[in-house]
N, C-alpha and C. Protein backbone atom coordinates (compact mmCIF):
# COMPACT_ATOMS: atom_id res chain seq x y z
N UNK A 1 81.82 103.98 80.18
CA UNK A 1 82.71 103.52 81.23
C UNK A 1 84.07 104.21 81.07
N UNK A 2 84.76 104.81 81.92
CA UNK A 2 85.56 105.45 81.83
C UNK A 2 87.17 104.64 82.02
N UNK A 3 88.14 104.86 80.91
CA UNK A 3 88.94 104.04 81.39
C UNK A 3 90.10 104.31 82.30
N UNK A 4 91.45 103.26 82.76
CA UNK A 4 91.92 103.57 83.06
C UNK A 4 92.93 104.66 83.89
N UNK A 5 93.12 105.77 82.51
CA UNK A 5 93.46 106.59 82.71
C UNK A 5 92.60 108.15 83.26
N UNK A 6 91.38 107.66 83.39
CA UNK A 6 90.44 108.72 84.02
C UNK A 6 90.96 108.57 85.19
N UNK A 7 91.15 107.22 85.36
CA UNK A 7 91.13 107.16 87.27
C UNK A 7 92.53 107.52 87.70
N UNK A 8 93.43 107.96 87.09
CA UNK A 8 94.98 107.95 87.55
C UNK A 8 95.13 109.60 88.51
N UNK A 9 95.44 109.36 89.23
CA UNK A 9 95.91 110.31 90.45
C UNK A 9 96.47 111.68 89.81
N UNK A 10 97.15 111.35 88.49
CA UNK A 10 98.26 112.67 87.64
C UNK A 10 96.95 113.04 86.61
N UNK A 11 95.99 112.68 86.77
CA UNK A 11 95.23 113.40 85.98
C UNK A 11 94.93 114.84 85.87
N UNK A 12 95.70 115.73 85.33
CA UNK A 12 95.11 117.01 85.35
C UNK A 12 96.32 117.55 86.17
N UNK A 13 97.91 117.05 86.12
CA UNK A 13 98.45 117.43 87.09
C UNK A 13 100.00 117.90 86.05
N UNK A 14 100.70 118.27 86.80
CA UNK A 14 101.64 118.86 85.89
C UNK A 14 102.74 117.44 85.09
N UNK A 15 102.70 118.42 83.84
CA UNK A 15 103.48 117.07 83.17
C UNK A 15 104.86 117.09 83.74
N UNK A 16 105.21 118.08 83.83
CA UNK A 16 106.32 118.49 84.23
C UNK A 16 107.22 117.22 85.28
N UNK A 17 105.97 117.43 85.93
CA UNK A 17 106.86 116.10 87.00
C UNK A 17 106.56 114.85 86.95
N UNK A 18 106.12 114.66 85.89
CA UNK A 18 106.27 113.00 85.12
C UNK A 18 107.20 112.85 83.91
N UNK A 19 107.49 113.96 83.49
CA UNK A 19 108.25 114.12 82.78
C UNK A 19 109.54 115.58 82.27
N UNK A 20 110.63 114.96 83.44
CA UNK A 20 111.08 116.57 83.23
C UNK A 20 111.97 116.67 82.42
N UNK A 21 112.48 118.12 82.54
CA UNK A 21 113.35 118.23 81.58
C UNK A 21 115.09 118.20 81.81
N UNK A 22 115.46 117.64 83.01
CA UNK A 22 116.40 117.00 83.43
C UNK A 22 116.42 115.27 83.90
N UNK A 23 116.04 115.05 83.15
CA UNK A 23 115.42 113.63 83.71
C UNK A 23 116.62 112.64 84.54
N UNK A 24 118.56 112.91 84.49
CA UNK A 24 119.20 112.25 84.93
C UNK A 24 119.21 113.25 86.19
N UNK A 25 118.76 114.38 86.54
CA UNK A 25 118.91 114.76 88.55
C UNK A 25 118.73 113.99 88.64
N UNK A 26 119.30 113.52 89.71
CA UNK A 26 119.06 112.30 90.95
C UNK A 26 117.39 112.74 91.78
N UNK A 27 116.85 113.73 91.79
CA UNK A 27 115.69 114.26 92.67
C UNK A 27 114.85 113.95 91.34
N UNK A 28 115.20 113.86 90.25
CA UNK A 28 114.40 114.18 88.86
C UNK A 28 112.59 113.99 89.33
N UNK A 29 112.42 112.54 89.57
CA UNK A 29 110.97 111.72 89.37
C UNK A 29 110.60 111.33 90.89
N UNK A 30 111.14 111.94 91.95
CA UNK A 30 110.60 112.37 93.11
C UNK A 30 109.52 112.09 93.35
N UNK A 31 109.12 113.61 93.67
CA UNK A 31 107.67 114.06 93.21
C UNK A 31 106.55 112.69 92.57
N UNK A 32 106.65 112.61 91.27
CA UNK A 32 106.09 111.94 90.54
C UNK A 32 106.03 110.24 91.44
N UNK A 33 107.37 109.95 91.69
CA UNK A 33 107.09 108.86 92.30
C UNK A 33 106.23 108.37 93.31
N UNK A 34 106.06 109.86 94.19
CA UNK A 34 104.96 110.11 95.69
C UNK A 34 104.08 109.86 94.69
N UNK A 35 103.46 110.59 94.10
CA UNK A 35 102.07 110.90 93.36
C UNK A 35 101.80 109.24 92.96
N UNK A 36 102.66 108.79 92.03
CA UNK A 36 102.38 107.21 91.43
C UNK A 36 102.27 106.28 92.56
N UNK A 37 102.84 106.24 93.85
CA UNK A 37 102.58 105.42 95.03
C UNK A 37 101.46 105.76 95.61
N UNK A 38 100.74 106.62 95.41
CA UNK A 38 99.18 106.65 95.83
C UNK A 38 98.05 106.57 94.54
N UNK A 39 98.49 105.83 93.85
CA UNK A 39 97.61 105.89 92.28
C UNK A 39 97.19 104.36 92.47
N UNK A 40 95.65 104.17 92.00
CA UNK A 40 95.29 103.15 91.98
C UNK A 40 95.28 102.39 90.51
N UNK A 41 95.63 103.19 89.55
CA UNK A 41 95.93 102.48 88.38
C UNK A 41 97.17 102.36 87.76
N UNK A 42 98.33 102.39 89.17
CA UNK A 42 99.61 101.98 88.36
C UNK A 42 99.95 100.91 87.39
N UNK A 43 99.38 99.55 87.95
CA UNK A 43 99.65 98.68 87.11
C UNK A 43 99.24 98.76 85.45
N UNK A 44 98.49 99.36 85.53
CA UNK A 44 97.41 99.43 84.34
C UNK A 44 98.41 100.26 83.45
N UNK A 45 98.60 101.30 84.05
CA UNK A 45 100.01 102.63 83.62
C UNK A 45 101.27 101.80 82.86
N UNK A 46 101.75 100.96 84.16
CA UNK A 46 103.15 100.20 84.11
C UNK A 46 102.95 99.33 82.49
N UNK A 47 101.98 98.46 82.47
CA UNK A 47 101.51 97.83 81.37
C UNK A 47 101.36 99.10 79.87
N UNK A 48 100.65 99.88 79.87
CA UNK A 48 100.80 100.44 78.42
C UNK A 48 101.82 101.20 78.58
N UNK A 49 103.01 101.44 78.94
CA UNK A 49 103.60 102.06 79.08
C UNK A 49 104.81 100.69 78.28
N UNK A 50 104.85 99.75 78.89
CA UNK A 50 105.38 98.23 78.48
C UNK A 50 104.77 97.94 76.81
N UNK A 51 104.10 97.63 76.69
CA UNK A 51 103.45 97.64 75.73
C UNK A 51 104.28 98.74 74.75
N UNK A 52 103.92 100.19 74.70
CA UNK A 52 104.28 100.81 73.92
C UNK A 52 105.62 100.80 73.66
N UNK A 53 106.47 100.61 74.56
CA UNK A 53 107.98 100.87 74.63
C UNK A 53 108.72 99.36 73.93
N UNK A 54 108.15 98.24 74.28
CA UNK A 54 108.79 96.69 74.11
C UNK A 54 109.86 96.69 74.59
N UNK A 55 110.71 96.77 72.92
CA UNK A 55 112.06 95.94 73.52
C UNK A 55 113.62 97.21 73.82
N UNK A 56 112.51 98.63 73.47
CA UNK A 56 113.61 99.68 73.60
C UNK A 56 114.41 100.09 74.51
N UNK A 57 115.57 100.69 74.50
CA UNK A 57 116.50 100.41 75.44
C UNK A 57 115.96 101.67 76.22
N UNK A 58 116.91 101.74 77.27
CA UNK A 58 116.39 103.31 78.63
C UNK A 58 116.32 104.19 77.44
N UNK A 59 117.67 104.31 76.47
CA UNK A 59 117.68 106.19 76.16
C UNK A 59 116.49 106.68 74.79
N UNK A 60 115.81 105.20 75.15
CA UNK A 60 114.91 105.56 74.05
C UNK A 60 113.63 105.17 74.68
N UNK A 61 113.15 105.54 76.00
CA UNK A 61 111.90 105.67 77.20
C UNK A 61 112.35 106.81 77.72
N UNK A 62 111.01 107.43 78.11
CA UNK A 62 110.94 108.57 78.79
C UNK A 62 109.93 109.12 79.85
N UNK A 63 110.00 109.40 80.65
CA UNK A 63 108.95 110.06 81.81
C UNK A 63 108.79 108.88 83.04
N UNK A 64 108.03 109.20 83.52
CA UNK A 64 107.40 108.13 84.93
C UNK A 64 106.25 107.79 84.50
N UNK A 65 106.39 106.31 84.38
CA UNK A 65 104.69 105.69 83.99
C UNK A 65 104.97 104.44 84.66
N UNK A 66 104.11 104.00 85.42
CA UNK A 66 103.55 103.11 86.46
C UNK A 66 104.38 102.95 87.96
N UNK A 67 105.02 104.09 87.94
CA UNK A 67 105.57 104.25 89.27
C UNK A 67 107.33 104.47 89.21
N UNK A 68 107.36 103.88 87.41
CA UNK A 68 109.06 103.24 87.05
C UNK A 68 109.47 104.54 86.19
N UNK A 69 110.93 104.79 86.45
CA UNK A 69 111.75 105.60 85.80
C UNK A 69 112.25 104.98 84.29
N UNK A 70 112.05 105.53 83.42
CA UNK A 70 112.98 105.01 81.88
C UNK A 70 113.99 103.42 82.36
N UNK A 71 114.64 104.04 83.10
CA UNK A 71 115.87 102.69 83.27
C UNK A 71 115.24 101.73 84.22
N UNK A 72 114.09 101.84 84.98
CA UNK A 72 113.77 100.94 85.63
C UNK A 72 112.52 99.86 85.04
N UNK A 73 111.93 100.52 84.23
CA UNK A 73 110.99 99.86 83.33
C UNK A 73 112.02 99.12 82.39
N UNK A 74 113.18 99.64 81.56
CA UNK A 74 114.21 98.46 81.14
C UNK A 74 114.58 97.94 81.85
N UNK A 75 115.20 98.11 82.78
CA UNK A 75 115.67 96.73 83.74
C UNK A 75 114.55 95.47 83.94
N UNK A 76 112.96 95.92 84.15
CA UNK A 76 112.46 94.84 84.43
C UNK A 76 111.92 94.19 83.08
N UNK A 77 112.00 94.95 81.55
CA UNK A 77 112.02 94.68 80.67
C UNK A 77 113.18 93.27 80.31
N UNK A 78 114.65 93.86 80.77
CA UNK A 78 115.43 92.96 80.50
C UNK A 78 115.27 91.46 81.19
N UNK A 79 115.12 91.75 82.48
CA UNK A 79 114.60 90.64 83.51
C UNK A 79 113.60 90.23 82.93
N UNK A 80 112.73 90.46 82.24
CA UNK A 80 111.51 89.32 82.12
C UNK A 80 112.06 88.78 80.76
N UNK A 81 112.99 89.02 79.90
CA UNK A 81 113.30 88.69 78.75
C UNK A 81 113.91 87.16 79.08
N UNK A 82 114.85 87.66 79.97
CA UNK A 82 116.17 86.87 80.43
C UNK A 82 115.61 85.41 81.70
N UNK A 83 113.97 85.83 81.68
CA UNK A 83 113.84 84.91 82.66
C UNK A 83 112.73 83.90 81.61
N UNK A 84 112.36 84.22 80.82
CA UNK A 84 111.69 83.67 79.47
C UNK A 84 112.56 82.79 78.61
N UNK A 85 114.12 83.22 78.95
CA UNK A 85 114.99 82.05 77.88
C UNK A 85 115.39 80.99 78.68
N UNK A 86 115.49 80.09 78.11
CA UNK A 86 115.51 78.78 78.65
C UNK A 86 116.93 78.29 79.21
């Protein structure tokens, strides 16, 4: 059974634009973002991508994984922290 990541849309596609090497352009994750809005295993992406990263801040995440930029996967990192405390 093939997992996940067989089925992802960037399979076989340039890393480049999931992960560049200017990553603060404003155009940076573009591209990548089109590509991840037609992927049927974002969530799946968004999750090990969560997983691997936890509680690290943006400048220590990198690339486009589940549709989210470094700072946007922390932001919803921080938000689910902050909505967990009582």
């Amino acid at each position: 059974m093939a997992g996940w990541r067989d089925r992802a849309v960037c399979v076989g596609g340039e890393p480049e634009i999931f992960f560049p090497s200017e990553p603060s352009h404003p155009n940076a994750y573009a591209v990548a973002r089109a590509v991840c809005a037609q992927c049927p295993v974002r969530a799946e992406c968004f999750n090990a991508a969560a997983s691997a990263e936890g509680g690290r801040a943006a400048d220590y995440r990198y690339g486009m994984w589940g549709g989210l930029t470094p700072e946007e996967r922390a932001s919803r990192h921080r938000a689910a922290r902050k909505a967990e405390t009582p």
